[in-house]
N, C-alpha and C. Protein backbone atom coordinates (compact mmCIF):
# COMPACT_ATOMS: atom_id res chain seq x y z
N UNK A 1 3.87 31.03 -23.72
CA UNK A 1 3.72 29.61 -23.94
C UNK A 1 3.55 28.93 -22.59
N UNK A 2 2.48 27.99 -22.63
CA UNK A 2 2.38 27.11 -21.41
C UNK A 2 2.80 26.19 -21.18
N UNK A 3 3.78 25.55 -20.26
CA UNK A 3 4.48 24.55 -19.75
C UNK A 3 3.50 23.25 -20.09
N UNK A 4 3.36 22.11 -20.73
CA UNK A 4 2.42 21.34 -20.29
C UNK A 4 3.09 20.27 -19.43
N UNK A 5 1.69 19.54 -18.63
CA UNK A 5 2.33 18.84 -17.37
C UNK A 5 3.19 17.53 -18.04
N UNK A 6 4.56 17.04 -17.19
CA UNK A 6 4.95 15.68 -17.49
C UNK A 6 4.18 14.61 -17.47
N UNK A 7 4.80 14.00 -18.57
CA UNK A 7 4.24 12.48 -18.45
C UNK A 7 4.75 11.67 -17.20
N UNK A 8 3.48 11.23 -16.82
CA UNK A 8 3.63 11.00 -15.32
C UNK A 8 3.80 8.86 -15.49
N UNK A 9 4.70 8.62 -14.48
CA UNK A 9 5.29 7.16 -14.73
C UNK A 9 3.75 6.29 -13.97
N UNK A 10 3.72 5.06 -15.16
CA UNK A 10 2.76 4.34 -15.29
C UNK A 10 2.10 4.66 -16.29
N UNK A 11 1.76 5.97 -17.11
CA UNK A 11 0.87 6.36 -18.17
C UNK A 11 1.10 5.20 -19.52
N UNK A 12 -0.26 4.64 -19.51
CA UNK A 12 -0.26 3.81 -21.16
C UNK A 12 -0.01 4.79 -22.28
N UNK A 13 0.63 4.00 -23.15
CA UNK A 13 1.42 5.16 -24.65
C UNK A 13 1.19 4.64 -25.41
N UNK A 14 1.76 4.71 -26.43
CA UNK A 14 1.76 4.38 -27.76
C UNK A 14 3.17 4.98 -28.52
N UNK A 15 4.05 4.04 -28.94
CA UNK A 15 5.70 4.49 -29.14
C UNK A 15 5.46 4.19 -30.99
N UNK A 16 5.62 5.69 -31.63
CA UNK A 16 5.28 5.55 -33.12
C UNK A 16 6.91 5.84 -33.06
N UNK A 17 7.19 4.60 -34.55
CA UNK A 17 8.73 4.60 -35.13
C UNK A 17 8.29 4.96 -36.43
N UNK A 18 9.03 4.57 -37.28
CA UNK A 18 9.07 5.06 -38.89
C UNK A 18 8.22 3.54 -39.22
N UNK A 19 8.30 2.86 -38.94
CA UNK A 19 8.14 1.45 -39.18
C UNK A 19 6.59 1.10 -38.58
N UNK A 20 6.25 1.33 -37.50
CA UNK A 20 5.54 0.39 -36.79
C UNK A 20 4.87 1.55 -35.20
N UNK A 21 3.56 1.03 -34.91
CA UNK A 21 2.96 1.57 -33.54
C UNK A 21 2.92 0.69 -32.63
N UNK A 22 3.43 1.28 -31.52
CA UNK A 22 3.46 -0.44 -30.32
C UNK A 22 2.78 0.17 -28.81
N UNK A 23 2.09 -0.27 -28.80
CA UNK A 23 1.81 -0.04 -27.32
C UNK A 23 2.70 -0.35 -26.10
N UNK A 24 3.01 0.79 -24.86
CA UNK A 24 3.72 0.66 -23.91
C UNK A 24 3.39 1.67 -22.89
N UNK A 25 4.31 1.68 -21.99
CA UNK A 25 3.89 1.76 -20.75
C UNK A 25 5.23 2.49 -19.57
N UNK A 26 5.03 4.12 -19.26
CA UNK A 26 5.77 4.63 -19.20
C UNK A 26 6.89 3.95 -17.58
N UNK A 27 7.67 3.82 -17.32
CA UNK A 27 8.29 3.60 -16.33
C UNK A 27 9.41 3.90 -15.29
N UNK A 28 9.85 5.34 -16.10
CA UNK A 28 10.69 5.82 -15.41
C UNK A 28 10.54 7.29 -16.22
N UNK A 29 11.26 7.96 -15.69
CA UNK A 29 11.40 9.61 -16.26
C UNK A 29 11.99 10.34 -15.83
N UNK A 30 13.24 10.96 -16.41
CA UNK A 30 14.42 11.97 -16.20
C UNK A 30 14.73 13.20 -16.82
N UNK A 31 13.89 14.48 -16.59
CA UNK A 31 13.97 15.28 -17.40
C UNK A 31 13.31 15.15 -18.47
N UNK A 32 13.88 15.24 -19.69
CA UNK A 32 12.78 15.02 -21.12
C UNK A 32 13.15 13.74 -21.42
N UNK A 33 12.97 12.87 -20.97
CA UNK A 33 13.73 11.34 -21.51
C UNK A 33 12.44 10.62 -20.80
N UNK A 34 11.93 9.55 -21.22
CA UNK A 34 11.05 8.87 -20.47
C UNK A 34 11.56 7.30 -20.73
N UNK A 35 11.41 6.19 -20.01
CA UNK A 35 11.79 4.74 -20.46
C UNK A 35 10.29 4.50 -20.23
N UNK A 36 10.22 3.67 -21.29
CA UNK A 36 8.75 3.09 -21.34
C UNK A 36 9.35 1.43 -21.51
N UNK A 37 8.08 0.97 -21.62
CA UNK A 37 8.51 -0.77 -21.26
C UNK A 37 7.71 -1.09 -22.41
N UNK A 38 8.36 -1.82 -23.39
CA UNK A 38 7.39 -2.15 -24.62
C UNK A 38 6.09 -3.81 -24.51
N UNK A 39 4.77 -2.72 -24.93
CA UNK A 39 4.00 -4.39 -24.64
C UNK A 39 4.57 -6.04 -25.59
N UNK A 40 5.04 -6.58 -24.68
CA UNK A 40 5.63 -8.15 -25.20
C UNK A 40 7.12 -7.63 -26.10
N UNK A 41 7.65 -6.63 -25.18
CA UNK A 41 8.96 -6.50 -25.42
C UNK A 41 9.83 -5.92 -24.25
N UNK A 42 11.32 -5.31 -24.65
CA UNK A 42 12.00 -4.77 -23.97
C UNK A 42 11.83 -2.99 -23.44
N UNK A 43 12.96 -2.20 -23.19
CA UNK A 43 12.76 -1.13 -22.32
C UNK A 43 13.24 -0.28 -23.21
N UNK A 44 13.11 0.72 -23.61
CA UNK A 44 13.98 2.27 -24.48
C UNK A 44 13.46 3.30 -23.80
N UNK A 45 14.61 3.98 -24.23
CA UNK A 45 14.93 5.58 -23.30
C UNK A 45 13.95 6.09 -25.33
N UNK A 46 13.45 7.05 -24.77
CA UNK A 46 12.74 8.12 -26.25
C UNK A 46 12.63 9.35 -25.24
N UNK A 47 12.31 10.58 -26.37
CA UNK A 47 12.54 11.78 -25.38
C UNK A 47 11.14 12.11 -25.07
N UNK A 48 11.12 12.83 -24.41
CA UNK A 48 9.05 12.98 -23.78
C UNK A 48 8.93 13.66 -25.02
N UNK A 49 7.69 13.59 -25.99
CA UNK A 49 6.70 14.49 -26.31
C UNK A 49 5.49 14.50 -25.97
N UNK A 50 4.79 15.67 -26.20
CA UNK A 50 3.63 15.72 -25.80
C UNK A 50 2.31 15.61 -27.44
């Protein structure tokens, strides 16, 4: 199995909930945890997927 590369801070996303798709914007990253900054919102820790 191949390692794939981290999500690298600044990358535009897209944060899917059960509810709703929001565009955001990665800003920090610790291991498998990334904080992204939500567009016309606040900050959440989610875990990296690829």
């Amino acid at each position: 199995m191949t390692k794939q590369p981290a999500i690298a801070v600044g990358t535009h996303c897209i944060h899917t909930s059960k509810w709703e798709k929001r565009r955001c914007r990665v800003v920090a990253q610790d291991g498998a945890v990334v904080v992204v900054k939500m567009e016309r919102g606040g900050y959440i820790g989610v875990p990296e997927n690829h």
